[in-house]
Protein backbone atom coordinates (compact mmCIF):
# COMPACT_ATOMS: atom_id res chain seq x y z
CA UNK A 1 -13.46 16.48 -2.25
CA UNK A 2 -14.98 16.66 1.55
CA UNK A 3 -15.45 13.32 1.59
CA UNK A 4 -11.79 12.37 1.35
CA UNK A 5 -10.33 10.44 3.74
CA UNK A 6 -6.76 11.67 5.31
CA UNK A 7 -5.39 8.40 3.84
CA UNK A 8 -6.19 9.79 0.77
CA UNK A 9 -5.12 13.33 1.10
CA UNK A 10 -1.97 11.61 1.92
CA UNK A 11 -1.40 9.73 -1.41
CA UNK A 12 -2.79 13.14 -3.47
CA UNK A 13 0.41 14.96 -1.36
CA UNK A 14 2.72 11.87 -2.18
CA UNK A 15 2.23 12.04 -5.72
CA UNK A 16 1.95 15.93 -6.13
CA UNK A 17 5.68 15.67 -4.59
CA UNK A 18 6.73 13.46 -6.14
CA UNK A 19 5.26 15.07 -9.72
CA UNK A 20 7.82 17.91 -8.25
CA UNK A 21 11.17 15.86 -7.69
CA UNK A 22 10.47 14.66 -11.47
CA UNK A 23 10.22 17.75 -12.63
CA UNK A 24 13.25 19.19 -10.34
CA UNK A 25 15.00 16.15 -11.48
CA UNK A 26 14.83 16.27 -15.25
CA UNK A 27 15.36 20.10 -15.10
CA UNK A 28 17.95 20.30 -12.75
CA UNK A 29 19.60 17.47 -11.32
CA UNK A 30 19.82 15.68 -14.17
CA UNK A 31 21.95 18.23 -16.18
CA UNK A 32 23.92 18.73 -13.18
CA UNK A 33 25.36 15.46 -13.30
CA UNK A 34 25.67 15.00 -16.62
CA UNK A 35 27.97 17.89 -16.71
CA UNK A 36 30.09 16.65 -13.66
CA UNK A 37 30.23 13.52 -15.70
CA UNK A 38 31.74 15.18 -18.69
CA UNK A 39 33.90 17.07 -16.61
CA UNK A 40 35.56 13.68 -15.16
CA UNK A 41 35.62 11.60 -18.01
CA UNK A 42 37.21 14.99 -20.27
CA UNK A 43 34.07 14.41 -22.69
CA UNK A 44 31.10 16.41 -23.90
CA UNK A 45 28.16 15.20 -22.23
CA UNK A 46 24.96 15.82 -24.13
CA UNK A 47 21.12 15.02 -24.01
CA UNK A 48 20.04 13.35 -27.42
CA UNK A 49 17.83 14.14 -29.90
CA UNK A 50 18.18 11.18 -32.26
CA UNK A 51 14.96 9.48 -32.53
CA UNK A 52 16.29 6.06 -31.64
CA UNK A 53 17.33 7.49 -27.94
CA UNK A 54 15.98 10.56 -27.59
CA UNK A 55 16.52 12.12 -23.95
CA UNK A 56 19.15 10.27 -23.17
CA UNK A 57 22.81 10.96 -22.73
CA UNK A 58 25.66 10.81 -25.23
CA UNK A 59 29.07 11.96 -26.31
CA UNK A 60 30.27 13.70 -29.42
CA UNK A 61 31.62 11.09 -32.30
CA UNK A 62 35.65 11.71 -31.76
CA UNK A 63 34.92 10.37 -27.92
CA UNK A 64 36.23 6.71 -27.12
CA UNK A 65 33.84 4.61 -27.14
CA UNK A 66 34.51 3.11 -23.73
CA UNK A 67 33.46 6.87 -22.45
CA UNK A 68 30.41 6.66 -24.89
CA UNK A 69 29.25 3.27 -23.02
CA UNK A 70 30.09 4.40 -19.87
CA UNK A 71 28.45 7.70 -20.29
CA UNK A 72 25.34 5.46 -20.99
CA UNK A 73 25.75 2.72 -18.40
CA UNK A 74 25.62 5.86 -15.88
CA UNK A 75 22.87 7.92 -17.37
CA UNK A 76 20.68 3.96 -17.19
CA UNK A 77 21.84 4.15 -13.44
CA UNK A 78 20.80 7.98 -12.53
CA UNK A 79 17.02 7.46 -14.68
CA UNK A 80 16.56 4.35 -12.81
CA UNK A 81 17.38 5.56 -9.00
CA UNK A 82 15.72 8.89 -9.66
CA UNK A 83 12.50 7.88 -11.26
CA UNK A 84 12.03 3.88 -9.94
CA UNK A 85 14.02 3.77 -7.11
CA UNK A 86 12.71 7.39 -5.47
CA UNK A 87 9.09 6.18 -6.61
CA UNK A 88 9.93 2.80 -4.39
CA UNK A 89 11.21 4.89 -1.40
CA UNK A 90 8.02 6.71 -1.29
CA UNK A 91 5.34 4.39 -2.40
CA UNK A 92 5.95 1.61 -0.64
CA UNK A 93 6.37 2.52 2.93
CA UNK A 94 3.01 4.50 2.38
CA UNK A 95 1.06 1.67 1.12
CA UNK A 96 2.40 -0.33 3.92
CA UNK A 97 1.56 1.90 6.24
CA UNK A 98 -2.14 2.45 4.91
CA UNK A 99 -2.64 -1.26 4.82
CA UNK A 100 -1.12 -1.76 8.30
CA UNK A 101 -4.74 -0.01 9.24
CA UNK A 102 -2.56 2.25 11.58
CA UNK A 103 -3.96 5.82 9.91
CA UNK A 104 -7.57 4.23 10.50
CA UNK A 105 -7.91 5.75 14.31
CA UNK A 106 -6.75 9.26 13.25
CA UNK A 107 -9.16 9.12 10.29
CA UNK A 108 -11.96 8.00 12.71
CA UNK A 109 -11.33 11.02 14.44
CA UNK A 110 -11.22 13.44 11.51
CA UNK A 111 -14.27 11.93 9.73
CA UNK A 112 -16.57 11.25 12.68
CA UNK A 113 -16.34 7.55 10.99
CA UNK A 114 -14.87 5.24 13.65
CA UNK A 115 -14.97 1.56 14.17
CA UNK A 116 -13.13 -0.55 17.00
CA UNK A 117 -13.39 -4.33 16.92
CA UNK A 118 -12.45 -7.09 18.79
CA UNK A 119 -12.28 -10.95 18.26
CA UNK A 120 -14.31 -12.89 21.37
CA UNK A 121 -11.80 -15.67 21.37
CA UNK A 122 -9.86 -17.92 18.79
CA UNK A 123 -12.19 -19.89 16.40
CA UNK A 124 -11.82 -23.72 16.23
CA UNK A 125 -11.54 -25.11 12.61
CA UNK A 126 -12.55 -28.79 11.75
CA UNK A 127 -13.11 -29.62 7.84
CA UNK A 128 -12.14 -26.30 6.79
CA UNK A 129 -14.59 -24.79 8.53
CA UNK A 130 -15.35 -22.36 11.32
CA UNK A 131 -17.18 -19.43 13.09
CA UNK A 132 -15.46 -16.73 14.18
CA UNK A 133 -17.28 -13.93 16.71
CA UNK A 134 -15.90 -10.53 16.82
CA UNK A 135 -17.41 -7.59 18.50
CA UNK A 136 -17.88 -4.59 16.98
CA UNK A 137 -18.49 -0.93 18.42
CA UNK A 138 -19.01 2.16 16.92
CA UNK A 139 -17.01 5.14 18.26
CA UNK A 140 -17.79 7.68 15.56
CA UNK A 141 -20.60 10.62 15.89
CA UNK A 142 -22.90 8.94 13.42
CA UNK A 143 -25.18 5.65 12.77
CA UNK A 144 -23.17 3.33 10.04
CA UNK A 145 -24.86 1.14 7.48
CA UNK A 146 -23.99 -1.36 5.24
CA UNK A 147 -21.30 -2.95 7.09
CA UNK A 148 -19.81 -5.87 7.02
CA UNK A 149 -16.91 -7.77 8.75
CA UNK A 150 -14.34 -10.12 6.35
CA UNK A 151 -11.47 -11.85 6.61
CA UNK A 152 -8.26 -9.23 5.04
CA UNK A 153 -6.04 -11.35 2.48
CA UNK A 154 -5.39 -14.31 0.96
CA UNK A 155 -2.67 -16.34 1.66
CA UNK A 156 -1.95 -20.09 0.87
CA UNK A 157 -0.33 -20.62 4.42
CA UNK A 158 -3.42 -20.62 6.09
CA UNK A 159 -5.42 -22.73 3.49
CA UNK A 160 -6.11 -19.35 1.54
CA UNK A 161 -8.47 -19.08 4.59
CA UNK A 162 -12.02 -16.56 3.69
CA UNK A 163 -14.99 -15.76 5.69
CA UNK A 164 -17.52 -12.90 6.59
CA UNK A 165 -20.14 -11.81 8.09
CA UNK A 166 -23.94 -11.13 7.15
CA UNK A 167 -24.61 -7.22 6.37
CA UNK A 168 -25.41 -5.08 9.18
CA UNK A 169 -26.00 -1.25 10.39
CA UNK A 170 -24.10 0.50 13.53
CA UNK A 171 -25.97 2.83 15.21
CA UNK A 172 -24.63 5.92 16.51
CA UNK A 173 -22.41 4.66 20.52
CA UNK A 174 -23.63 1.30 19.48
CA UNK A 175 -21.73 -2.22 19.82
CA UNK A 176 -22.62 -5.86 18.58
CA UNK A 177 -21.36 -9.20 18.03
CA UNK A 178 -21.17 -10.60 14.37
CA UNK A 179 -20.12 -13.91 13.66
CA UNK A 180 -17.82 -14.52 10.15
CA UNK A 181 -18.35 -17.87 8.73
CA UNK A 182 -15.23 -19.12 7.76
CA UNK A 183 -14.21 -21.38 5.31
CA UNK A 184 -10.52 -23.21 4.08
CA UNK A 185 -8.72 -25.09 1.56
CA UNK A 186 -7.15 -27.92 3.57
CA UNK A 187 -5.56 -25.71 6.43
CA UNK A 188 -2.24 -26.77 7.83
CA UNK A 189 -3.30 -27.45 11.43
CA UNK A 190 -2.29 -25.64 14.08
CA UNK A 191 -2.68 -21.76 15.21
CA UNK A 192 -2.89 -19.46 12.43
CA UNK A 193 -3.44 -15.61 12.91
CA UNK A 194 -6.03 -13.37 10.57
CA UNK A 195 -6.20 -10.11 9.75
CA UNK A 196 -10.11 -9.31 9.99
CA UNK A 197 -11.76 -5.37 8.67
CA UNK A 198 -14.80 -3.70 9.13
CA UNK A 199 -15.99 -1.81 5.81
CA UNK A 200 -19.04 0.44 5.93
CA UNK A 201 -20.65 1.82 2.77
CA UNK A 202 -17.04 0.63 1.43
CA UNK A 203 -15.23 2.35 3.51
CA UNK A 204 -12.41 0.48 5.72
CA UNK A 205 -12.95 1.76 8.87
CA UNK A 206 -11.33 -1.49 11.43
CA UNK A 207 -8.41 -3.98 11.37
CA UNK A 208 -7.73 -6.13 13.62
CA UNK A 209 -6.07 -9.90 14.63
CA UNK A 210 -7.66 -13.06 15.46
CA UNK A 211 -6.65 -16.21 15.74
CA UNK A 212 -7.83 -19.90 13.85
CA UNK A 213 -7.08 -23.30 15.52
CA UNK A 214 -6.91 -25.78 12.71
CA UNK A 215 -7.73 -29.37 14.09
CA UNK A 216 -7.81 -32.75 12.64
């Protein structure tokens, strides 16, 4: 458990709260408005225990059946903002943000692990191919091994552009320059910018920009 990363303490906090707004939500909310449904529509608002659609909402039988269907259409609404649309809220601006490689420098600092890099200059592509240099450094408190620098994604609108570098090890306040051999589907020329990472051992530990000049 040590060994975690604060990225992933993070997501273990995310989904522990959000475990407790499910359970606050089912327990409490939930019921809440049902009842303040009931109360404005002048029906009996129950949860269901047919097995058909069990845990849902319904309505006793003497209640109009326009109530009945709008007592459903609303309980659809509430499960879907309070589960899916909550879930969305939460999840996705943290997995952004963890794939933006912004949390990398503060867990660099917390783990001793740190990596800065730095593209030498923009890499010339002719044929779909090309060599990119980026300089590496290691700012942590430790040697690094088994790392290796790659290009991040996959996108058509840069050829679905790939490349990386031979393995290497970082010692400890030590900087080189690795070259990623890069290679492309029929690029559209022109400038195209790259996310490239540093992983060592597995770990992410560097993301950065550099940019591809596509020539014909």
């Amino acid at each position: 458990m040590s060994d975690l990363t604060p990225g992933a303490w993070l997501g273990i906090a995310l989904f522990a709260a959000y475990a407790i707004w499910l359970w606050a939500f089912f327990t409490h909310l939930r019921p809440r408005l049902a009842r303040a449904l009931g109360r404005r529509l002048n029906v009996r608002v129950r949860e269901s225990h047919d097995v058909v659609d069990a845990g849902t909402w319904d309505t006793d039988d003497e209640a109009p059946i326009r109530k009945t269907v709008a007592v459903l259409a609303v309980d659809l609404a509430v499960l879907l903002l309070g589960t899916v649309g909550v879930a969305t809220l939460v999840f996705v601006p943290a997995f952004i943000v963890a794939e933006s490689g912004v949390l990398l420098a503060l867990e660099g600092r917390m783990t001793g692990r740190q990596v800065t890099l730095r593209a030498a200059g923009p890499a010339t592509m002719q044929g779909g191919k090309a060599s990119l240099v980026v300089e590496v450094a290691n700012e942590g408190r430790g040697a690094l091994a088994q790392c290796r620098a790659t290009v991040e994604g996959y996108s058509a609108r840069n050829g679905y552009l790939t490349g990386a570098s031979p393995w290497f090890d970082l010692g400890a306040a030590s900087r080189r320059s690795v070259t990623l051999v890069l290679d492309a589907r029929r690029p559209p020329a022109g400038e195209h910018t790259i996310r490239v990472k540093v992983e060592c051992a597995n770990e992410r530990l560097a993301v950065g920009d550099a940019l591809v000049v596509v020539r014909y």
